[in-house]
Protein backbone atom coordinates (compact mmCIF):
# COMPACT_ATOMS: atom_id res chain seq x y z
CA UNK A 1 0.00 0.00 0.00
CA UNK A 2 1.22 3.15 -0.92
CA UNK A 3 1.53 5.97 1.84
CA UNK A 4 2.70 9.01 1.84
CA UNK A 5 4.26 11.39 5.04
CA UNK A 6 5.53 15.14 4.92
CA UNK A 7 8.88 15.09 4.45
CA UNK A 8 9.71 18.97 3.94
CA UNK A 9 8.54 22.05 2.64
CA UNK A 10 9.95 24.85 0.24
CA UNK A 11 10.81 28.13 -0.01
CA UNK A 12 11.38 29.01 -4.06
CA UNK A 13 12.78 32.54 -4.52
CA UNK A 14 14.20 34.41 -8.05
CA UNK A 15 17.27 34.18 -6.13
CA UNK A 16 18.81 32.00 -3.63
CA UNK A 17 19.23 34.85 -1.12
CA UNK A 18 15.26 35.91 -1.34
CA UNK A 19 14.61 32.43 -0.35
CA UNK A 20 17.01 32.08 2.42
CA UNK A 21 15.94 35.58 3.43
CA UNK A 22 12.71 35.03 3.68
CA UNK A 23 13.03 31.71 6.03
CA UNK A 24 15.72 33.48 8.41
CA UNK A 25 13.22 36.52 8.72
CA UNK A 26 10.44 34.61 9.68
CA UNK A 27 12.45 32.15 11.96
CA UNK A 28 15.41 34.18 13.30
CA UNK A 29 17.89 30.85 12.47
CA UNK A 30 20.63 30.84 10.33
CA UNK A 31 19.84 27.86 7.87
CA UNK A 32 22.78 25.57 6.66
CA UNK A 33 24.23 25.41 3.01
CA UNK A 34 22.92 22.56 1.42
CA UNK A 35 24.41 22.55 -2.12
CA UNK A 36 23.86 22.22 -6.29
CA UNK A 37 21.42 19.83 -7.96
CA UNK A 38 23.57 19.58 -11.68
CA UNK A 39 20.44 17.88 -12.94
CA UNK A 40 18.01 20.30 -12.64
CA UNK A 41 20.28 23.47 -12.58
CA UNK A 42 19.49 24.96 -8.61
CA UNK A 43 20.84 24.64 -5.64
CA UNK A 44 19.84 25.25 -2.09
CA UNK A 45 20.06 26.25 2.10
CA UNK A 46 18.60 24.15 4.57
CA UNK A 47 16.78 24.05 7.78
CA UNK A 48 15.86 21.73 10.57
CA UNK A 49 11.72 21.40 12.03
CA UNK A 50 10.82 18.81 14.85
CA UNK A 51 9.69 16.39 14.12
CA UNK A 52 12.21 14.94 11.73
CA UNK A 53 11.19 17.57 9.12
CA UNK A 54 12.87 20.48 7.28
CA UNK A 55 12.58 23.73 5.05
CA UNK A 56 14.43 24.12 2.02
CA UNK A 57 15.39 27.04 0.19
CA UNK A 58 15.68 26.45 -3.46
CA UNK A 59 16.12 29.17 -6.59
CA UNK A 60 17.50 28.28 -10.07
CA UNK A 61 21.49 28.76 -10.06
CA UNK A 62 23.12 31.78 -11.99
CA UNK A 63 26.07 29.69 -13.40
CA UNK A 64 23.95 26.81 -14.55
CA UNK A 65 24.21 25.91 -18.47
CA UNK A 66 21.30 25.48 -20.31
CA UNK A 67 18.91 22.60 -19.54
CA UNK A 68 17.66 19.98 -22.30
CA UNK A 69 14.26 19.69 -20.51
CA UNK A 70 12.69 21.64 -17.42
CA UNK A 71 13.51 22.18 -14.41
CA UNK A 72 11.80 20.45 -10.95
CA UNK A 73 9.00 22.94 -9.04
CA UNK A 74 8.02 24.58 -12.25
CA UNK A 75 10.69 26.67 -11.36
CA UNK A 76 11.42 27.65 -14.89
CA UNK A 77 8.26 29.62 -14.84
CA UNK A 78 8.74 30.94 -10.81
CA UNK A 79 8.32 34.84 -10.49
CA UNK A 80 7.77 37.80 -7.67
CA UNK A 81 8.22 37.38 -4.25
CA UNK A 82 9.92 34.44 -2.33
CA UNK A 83 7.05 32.07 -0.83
CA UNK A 84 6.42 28.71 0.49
CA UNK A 85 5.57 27.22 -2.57
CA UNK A 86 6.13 23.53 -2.69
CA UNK A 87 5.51 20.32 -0.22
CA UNK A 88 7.04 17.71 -0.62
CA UNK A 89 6.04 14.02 0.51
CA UNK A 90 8.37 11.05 1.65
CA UNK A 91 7.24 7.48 0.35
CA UNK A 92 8.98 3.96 0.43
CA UNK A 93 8.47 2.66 -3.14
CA UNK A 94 8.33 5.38 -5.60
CA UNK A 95 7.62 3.37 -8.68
CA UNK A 96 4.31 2.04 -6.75
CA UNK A 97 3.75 5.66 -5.70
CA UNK A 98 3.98 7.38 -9.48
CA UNK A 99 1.80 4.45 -10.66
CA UNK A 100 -0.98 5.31 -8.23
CA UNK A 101 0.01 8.90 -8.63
CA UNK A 102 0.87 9.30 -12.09
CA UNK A 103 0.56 13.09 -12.04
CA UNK A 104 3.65 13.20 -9.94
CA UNK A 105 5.51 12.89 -12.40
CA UNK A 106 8.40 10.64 -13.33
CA UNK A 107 11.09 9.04 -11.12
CA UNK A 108 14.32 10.57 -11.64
CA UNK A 109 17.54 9.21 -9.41
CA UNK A 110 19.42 11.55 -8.00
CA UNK A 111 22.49 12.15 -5.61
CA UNK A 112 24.39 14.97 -4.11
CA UNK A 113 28.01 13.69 -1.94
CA UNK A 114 26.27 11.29 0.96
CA UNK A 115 22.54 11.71 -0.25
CA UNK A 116 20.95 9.30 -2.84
CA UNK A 117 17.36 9.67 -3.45
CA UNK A 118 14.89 9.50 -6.16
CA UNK A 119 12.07 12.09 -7.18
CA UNK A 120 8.87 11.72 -9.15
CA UNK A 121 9.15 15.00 -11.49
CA UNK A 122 6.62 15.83 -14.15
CA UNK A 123 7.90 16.41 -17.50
CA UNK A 124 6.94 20.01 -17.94
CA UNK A 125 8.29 20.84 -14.09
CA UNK A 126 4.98 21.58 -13.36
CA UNK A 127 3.14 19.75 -10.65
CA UNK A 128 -1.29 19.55 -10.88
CA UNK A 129 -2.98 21.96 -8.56
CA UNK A 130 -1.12 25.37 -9.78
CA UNK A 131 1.82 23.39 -8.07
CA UNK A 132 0.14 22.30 -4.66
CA UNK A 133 0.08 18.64 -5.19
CA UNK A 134 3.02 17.18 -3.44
CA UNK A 135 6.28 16.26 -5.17
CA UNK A 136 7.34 12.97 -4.34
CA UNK A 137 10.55 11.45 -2.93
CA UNK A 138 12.02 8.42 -1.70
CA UNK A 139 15.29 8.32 0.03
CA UNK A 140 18.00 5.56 -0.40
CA UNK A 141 20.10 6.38 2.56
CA UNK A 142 19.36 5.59 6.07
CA UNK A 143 20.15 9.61 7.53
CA UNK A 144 18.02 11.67 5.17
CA UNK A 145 17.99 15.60 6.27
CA UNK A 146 15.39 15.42 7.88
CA UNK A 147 17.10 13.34 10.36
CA UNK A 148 20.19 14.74 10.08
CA UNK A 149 19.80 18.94 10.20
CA UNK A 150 19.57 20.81 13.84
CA UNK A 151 16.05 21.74 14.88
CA UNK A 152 16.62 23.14 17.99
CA UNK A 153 12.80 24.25 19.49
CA UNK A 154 11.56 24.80 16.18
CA UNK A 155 8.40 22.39 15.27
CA UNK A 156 6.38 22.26 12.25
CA UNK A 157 2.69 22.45 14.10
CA UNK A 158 0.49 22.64 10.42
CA UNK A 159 0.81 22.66 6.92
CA UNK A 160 -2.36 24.04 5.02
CA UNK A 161 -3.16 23.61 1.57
CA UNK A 162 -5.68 25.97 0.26
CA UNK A 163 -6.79 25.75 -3.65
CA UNK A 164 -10.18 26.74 -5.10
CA UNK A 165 -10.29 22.59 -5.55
CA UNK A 166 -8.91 21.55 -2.65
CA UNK A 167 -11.75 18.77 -1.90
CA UNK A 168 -10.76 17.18 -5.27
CA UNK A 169 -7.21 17.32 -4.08
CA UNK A 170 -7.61 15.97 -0.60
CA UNK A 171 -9.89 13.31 -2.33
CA UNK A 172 -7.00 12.56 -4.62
CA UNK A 173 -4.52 11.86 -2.20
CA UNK A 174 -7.01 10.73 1.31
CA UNK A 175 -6.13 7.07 0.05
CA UNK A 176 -2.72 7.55 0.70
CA UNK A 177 -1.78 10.26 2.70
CA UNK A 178 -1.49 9.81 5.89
CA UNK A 179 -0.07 12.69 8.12
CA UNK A 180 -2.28 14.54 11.12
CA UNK A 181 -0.07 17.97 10.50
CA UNK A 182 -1.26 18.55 6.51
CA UNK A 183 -4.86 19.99 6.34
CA UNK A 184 -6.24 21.32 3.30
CA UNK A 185 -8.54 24.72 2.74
CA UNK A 186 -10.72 25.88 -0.14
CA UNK A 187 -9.22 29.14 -1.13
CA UNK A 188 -6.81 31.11 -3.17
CA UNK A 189 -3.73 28.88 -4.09
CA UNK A 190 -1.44 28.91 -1.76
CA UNK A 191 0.89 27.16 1.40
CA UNK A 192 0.94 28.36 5.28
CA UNK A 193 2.95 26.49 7.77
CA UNK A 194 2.42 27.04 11.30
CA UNK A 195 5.79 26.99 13.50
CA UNK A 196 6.39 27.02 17.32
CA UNK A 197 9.96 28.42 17.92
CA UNK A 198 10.99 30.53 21.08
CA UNK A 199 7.42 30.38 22.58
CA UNK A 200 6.21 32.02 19.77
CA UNK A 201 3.94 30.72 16.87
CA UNK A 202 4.76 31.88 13.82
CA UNK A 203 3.06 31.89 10.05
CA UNK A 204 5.46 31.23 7.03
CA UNK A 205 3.73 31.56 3.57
């Protein structure tokens, strides 16, 4: 049976600094280089939630060459302000998971020094639901980042997904989905995760 659990969420930006910025001004924590995806042409900063969760910050890389087909999080097409755009859900067999999902995307392999993983990527870049259905990912190492990146007191307390069809999306994924913190919200497109850190509850959209 196919299930799928929030693995991370992410901040897209123009730039890599806009997305970095706009995590370390809503959190007041540094977050830790990550590094370059040659594949897709981006690269990224990291940061550590409780429980076993994370925020990335991703933008397209300057010095990347040209790509011979799109880039991952339809960010190709990404513009304005940086935002929590993306989700991004953790599964254990990724071929079963694109075959009940097939609007994922494709499985592409990918690794970066100590990380292996593989991630379901639509051919266009573009995920369904004006890019609120969840990417997909399976990891093929035993410490993913999750796991791995400082937290401190910071805890991911919600995720909600709000789209005008946000029943038909929560019917979509209800058979396989199964996390308490992901709700979803008729509404204008769009992510808000709710964060506890230093006492405080904070919103990060």
């Amino acid at each position: 049976m196919v299930k799928l659990a929030l693995d991370h969420i992410a901040v897209l930006a123009e730039t890599l600094a806009e997305a970095v910025g706009h995590v370390e001004a809503a959190l007041a924590r540094p977050m830790e280089p990550g590094g370059s995806h040659e594949r897709f042409g981006t690269h990224n900063h990291l940061i550590g939630l409780n429980p076993d969760l994370y925020i990335e910050a991703i933008a397209v890389a300057p010095s990347a060459p040209a790509l011979p087909d799109a880039r991952w999080f339809g960010l190709d097409h990404f513009k304005g302000a940086p935002r929590l755009d993306k989700w991004v859900c953790t599964v254990d067999d990724i071929e079963a998971a694109v075959a009940a999902l097939p609007m994922a995307g494709q499985p592409v392999q990918l690794t970066r020094g100590s990380l292996s993983w593989t991630m379901a990527v639509p051919k266009d870049g573009l995920l369904p639901f004006d890019g609120l259905f969840p990417a997909l990912i399976q990891w093929h190492v035993p410490v993913p980042p999750g796991k791995a990146l400082t937290a401190d007191d910071a805890e991911l307390l919600s995720l909600t997904v709000s789209h005008p069809e946000a029943e038909l999306l929560q019917t979509i994924l209800a058979p396989y989905l199964d996390d308490a913190l992901v709700s979803f919200n008729p509404g204008a497109a769009g992510l808000v995760a709710r964060i506890r850190h230093a006492e405080q509850d904070i919103l990060l959209s």
